[in-house]
PDB file of N, CA and C in Angstrom:
ATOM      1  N   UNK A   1       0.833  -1.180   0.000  1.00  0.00           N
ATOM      2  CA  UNK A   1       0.000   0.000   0.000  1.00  0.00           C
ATOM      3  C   UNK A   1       0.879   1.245   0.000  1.00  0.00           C
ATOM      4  N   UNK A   2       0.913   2.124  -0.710  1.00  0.00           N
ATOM      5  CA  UNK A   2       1.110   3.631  -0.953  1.00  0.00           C
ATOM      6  C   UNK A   2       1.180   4.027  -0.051  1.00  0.00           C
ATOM      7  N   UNK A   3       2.154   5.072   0.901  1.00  0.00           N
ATOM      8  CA  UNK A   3       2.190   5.848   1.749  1.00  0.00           C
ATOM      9  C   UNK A   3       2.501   5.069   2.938  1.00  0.00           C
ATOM     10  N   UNK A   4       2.123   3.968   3.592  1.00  0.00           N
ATOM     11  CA  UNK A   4       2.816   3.467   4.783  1.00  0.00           C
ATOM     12  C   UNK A   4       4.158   3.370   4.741  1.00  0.00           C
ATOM     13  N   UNK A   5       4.266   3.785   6.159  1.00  0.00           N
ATOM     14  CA  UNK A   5       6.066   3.270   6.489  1.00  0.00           C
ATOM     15  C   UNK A   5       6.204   2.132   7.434  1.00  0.00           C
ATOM     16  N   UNK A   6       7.125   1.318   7.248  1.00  0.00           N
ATOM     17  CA  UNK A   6       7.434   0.653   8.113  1.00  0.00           C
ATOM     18  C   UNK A   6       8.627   1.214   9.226  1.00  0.00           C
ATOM     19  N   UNK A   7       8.880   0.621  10.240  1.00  0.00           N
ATOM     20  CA  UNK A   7       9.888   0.685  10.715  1.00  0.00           C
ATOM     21  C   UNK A   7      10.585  -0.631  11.705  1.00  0.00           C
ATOM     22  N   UNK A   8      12.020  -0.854  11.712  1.00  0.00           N
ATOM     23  CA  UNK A   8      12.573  -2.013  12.530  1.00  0.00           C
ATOM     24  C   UNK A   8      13.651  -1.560  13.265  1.00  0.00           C
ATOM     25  N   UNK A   9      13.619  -3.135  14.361  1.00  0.00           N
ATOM     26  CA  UNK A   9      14.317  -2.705  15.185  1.00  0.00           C
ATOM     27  C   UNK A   9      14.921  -3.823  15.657  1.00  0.00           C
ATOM     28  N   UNK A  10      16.906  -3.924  15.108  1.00  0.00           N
ATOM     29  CA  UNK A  10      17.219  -5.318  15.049  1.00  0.00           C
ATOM     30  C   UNK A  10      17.230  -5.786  17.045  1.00  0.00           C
ATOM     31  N   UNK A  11      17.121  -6.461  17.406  1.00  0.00           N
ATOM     32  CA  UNK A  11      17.222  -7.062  18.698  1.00  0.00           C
ATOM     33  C   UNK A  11      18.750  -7.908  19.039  1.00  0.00           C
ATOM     34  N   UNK A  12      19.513  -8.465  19.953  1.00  0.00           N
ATOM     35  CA  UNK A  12      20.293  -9.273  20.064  1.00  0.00           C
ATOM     36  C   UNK A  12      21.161  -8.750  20.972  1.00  0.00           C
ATOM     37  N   UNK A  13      21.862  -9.594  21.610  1.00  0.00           N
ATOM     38  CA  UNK A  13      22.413  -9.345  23.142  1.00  0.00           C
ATOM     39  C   UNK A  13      24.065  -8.545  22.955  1.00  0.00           C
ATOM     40  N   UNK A  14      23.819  -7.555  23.979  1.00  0.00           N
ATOM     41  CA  UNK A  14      25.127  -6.774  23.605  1.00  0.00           C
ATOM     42  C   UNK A  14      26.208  -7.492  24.105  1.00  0.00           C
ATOM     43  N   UNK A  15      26.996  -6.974  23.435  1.00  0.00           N
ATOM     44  CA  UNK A  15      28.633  -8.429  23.446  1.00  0.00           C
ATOM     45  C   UNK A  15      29.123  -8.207  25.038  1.00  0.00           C
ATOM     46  N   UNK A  16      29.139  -6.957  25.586  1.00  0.00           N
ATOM     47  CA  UNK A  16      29.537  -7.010  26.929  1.00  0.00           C
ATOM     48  C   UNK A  16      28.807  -7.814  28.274  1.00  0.00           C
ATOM     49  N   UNK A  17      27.832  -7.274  28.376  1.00  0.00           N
ATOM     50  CA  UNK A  17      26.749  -7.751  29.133  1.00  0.00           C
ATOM     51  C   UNK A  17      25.866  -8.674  29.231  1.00  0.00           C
ATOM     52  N   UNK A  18      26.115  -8.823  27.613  1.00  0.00           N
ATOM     53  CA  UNK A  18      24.147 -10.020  27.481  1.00  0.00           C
ATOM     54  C   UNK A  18      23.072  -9.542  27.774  1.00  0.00           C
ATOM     55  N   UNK A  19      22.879  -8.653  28.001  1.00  0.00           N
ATOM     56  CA  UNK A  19      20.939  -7.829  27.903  1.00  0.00           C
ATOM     57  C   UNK A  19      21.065  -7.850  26.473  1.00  0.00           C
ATOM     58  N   UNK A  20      19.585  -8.578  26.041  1.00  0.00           N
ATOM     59  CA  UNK A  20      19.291  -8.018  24.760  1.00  0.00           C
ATOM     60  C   UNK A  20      19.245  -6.517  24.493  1.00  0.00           C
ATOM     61  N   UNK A  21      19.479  -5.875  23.571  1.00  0.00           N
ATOM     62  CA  UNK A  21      19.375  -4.890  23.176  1.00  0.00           C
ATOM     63  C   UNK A  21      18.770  -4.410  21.351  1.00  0.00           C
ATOM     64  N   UNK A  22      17.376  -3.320  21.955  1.00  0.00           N
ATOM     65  CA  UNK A  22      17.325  -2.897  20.486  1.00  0.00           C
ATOM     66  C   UNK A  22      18.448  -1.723  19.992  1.00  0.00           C
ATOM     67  N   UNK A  23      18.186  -1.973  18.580  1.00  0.00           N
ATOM     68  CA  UNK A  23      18.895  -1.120  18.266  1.00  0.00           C
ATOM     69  C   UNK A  23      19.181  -0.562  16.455  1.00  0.00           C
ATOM     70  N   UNK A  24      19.469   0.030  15.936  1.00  0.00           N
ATOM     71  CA  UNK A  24      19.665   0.461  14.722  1.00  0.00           C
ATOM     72  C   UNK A  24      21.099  -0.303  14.149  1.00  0.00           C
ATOM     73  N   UNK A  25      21.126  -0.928  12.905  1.00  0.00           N
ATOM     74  CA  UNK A  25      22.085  -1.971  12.783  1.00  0.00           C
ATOM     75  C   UNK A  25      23.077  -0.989  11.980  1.00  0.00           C
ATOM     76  N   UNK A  26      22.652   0.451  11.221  1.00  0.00           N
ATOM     77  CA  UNK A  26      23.952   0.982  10.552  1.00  0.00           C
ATOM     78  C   UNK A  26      24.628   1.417  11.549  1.00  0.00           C
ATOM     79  N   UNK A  27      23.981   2.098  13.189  1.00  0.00           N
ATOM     80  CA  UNK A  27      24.591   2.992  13.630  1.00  0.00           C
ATOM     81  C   UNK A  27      25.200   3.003  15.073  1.00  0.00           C
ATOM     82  N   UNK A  28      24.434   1.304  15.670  1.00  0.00           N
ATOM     83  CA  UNK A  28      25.334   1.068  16.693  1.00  0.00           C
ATOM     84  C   UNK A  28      26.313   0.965  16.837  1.00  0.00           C
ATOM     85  N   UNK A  29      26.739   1.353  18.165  1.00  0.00           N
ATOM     86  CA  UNK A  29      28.448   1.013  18.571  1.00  0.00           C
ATOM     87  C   UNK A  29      28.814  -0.554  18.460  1.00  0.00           C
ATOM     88  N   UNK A  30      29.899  -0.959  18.025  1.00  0.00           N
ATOM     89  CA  UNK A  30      29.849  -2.238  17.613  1.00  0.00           C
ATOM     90  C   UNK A  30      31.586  -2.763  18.018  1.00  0.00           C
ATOM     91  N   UNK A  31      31.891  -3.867  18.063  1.00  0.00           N
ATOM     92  CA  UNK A  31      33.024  -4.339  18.176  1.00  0.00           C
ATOM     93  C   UNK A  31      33.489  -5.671  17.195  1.00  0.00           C
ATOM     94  N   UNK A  32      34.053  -5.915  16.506  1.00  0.00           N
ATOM     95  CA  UNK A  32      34.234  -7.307  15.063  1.00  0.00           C
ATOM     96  C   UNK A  32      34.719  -8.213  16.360  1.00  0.00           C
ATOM     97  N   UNK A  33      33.828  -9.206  16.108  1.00  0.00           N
ATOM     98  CA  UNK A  33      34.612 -10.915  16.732  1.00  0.00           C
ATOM     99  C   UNK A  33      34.439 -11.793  15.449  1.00  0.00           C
ATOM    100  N   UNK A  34      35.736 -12.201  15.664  1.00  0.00           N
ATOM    101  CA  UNK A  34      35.759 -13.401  13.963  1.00  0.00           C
ATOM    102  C   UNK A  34      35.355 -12.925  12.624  1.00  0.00           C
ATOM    103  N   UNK A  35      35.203 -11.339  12.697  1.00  0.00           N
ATOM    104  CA  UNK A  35      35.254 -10.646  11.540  1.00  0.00           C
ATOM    105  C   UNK A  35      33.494 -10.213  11.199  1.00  0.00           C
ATOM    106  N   UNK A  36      32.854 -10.365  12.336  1.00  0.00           N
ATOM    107  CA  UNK A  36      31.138 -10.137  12.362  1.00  0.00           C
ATOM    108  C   UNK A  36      30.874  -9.174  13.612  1.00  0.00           C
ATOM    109  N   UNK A  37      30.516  -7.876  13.289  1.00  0.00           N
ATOM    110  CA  UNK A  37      29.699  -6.890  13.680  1.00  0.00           C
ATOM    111  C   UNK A  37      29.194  -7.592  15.034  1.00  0.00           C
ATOM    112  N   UNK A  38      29.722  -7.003  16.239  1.00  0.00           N
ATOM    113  CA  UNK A  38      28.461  -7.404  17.469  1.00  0.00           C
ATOM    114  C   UNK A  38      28.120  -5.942  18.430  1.00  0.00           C
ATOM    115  N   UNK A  39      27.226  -5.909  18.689  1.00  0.00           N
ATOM    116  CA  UNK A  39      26.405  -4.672  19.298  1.00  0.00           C
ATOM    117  C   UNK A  39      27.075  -4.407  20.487  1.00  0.00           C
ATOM    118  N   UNK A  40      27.128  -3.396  20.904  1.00  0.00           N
ATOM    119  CA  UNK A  40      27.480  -2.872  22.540  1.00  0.00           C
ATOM    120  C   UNK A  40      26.451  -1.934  23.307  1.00  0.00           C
ATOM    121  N   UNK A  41      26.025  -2.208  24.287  1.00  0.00           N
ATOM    122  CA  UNK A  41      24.388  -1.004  24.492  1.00  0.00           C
ATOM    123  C   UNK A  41      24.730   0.191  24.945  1.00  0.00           C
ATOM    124  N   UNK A  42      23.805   0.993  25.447  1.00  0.00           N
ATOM    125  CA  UNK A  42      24.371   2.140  25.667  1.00  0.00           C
ATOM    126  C   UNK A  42      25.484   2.580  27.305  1.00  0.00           C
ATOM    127  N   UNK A  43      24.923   1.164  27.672  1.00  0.00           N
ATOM    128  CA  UNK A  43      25.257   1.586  29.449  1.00  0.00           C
ATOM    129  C   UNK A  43      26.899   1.152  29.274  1.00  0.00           C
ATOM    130  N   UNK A  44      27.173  -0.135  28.597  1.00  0.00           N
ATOM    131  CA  UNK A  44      28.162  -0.555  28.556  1.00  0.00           C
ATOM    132  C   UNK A  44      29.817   0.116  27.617  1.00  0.00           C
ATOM    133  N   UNK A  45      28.881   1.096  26.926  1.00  0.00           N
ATOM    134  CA  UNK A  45      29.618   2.286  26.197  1.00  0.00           C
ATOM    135  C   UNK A  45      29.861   3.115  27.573  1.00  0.00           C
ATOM    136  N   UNK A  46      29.017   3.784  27.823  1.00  0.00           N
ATOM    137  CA  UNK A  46      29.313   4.773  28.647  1.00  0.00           C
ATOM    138  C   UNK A  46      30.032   4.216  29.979  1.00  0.00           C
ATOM    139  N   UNK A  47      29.984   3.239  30.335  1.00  0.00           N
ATOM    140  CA  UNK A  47      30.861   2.812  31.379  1.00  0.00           C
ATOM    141  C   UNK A  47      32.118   2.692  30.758  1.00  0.00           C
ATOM    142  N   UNK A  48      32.617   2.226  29.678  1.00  0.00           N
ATOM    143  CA  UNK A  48      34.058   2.301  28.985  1.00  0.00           C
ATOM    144  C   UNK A  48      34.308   3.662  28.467  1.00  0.00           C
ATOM    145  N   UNK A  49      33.270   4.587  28.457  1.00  0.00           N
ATOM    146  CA  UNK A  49      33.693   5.719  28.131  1.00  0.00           C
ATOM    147  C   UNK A  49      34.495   6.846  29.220  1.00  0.00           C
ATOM    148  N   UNK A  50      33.595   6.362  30.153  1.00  0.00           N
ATOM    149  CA  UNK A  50      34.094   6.789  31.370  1.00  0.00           C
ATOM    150  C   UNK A  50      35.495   6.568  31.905  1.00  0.00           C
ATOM    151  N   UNK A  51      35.618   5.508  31.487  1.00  0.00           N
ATOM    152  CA  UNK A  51      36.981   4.810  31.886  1.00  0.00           C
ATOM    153  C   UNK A  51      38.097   5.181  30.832  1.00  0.00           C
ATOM    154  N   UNK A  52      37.885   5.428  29.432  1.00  0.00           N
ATOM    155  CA  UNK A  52      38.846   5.970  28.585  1.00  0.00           C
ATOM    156  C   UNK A  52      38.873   7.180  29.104  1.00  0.00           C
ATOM    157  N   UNK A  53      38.002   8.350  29.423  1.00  0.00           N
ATOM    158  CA  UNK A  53      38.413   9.335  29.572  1.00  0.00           C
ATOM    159  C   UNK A  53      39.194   9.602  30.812  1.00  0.00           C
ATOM    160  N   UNK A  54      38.859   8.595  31.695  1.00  0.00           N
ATOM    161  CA  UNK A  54      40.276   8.696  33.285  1.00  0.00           C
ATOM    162  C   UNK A  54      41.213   8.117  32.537  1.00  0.00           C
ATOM    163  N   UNK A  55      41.230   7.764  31.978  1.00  0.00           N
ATOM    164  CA  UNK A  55      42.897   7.220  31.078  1.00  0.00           C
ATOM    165  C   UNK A  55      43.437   8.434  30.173  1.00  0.00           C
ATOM    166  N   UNK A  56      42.613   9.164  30.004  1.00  0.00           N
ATOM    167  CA  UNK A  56      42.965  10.376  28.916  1.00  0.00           C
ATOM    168  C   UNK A  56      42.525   9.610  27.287  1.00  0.00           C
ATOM    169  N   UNK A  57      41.671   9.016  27.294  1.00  0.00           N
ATOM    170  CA  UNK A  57      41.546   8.464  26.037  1.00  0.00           C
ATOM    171  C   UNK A  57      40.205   9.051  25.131  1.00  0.00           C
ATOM    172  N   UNK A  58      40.143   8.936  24.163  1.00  0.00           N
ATOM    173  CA  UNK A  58      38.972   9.918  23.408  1.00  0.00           C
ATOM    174  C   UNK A  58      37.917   8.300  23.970  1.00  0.00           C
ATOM    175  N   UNK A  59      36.652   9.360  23.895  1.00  0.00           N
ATOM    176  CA  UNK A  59      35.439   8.066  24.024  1.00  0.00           C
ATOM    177  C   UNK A  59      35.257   7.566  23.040  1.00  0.00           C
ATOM    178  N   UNK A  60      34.167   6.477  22.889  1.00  0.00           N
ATOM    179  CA  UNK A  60      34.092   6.114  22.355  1.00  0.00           C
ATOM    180  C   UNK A  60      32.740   7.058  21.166  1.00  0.00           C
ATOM    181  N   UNK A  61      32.180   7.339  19.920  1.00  0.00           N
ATOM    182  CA  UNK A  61      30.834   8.042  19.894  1.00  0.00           C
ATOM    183  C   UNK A  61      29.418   7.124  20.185  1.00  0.00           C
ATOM    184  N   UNK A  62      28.839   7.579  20.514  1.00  0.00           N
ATOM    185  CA  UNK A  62      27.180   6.970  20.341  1.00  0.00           C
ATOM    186  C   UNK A  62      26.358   7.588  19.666  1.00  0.00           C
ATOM    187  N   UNK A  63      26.185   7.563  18.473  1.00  0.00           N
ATOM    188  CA  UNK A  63      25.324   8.059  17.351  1.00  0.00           C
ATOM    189  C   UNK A  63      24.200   8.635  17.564  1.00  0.00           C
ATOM    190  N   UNK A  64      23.532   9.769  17.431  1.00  0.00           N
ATOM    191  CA  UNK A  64      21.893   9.637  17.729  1.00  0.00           C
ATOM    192  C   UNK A  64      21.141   8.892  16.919  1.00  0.00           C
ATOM    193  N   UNK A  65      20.462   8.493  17.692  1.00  0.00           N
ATOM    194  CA  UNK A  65      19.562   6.933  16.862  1.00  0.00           C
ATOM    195  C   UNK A  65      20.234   6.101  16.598  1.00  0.00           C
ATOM    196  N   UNK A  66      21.210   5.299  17.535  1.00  0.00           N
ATOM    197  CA  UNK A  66      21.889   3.891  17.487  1.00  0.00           C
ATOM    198  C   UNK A  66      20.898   3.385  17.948  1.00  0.00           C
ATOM    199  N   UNK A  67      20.028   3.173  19.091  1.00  0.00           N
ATOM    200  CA  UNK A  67      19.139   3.096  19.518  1.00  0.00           C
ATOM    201  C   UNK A  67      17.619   3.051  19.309  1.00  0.00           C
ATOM    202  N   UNK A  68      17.437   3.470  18.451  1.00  0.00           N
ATOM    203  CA  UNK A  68      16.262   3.523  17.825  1.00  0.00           C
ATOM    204  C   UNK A  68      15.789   2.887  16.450  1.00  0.00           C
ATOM    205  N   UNK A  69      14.587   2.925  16.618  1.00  0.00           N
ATOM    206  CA  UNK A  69      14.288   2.157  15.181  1.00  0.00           C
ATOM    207  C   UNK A  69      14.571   2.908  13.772  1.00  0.00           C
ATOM    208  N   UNK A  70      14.818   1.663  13.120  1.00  0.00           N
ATOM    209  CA  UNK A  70      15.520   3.067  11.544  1.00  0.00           C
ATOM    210  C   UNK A  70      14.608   1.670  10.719  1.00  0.00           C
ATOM    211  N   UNK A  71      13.921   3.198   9.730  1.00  0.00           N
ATOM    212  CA  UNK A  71      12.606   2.933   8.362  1.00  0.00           C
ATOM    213  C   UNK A  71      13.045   1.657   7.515  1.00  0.00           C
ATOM    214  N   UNK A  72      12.020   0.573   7.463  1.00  0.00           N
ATOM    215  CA  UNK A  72      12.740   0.022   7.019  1.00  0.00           C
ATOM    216  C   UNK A  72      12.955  -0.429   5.556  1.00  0.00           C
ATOM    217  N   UNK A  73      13.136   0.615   4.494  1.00  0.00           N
ATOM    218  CA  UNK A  73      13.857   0.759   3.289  1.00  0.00           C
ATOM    219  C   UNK A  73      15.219   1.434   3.191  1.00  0.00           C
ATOM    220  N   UNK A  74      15.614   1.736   4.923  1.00  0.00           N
ATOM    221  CA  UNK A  74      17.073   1.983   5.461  1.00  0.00           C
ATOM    222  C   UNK A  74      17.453   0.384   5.310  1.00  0.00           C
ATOM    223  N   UNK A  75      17.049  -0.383   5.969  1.00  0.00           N
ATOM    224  CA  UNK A  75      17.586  -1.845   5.567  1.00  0.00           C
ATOM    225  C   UNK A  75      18.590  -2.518   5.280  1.00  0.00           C
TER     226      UNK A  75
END
């Protein structure tokens, strides 16, 4: 039908913690294991962010709308 949008929202457990987490698949924070994309949520960023910056280290970014659902002909 004409004019509807969809929207999604991939699910799957963040690599640090294991809480599932939603999230936007272009724009989450992510880390490669075995050469495949795995999610990191937001708490578990900002707790390493915290910790790079007492190290003097740049943070890490968190995108606006890593988190959120993205249209899905973003896809």
């Amino acid at each position: 039908m004409a004019g509807l949008n969809g929207y999604a929202l991939v699910y799957s457990p963040c690599l640090v913690c294991k809480q599932v987490i939603g999230y936007n698949p272009h724009l989450v924070p992510s880390l490669r294991v075995n050469g495949v994309k795995q999610p990191v949520c937001r708490n578990c960023l900002e707790i390493a962010n915290r910790r790079r910056e007492k190290n003097g280290d740049t943070p890490h970014p968190i995108m606006p709308g890593a988190y959120e659902p993205i249209r899905e002909e973003e896809l």
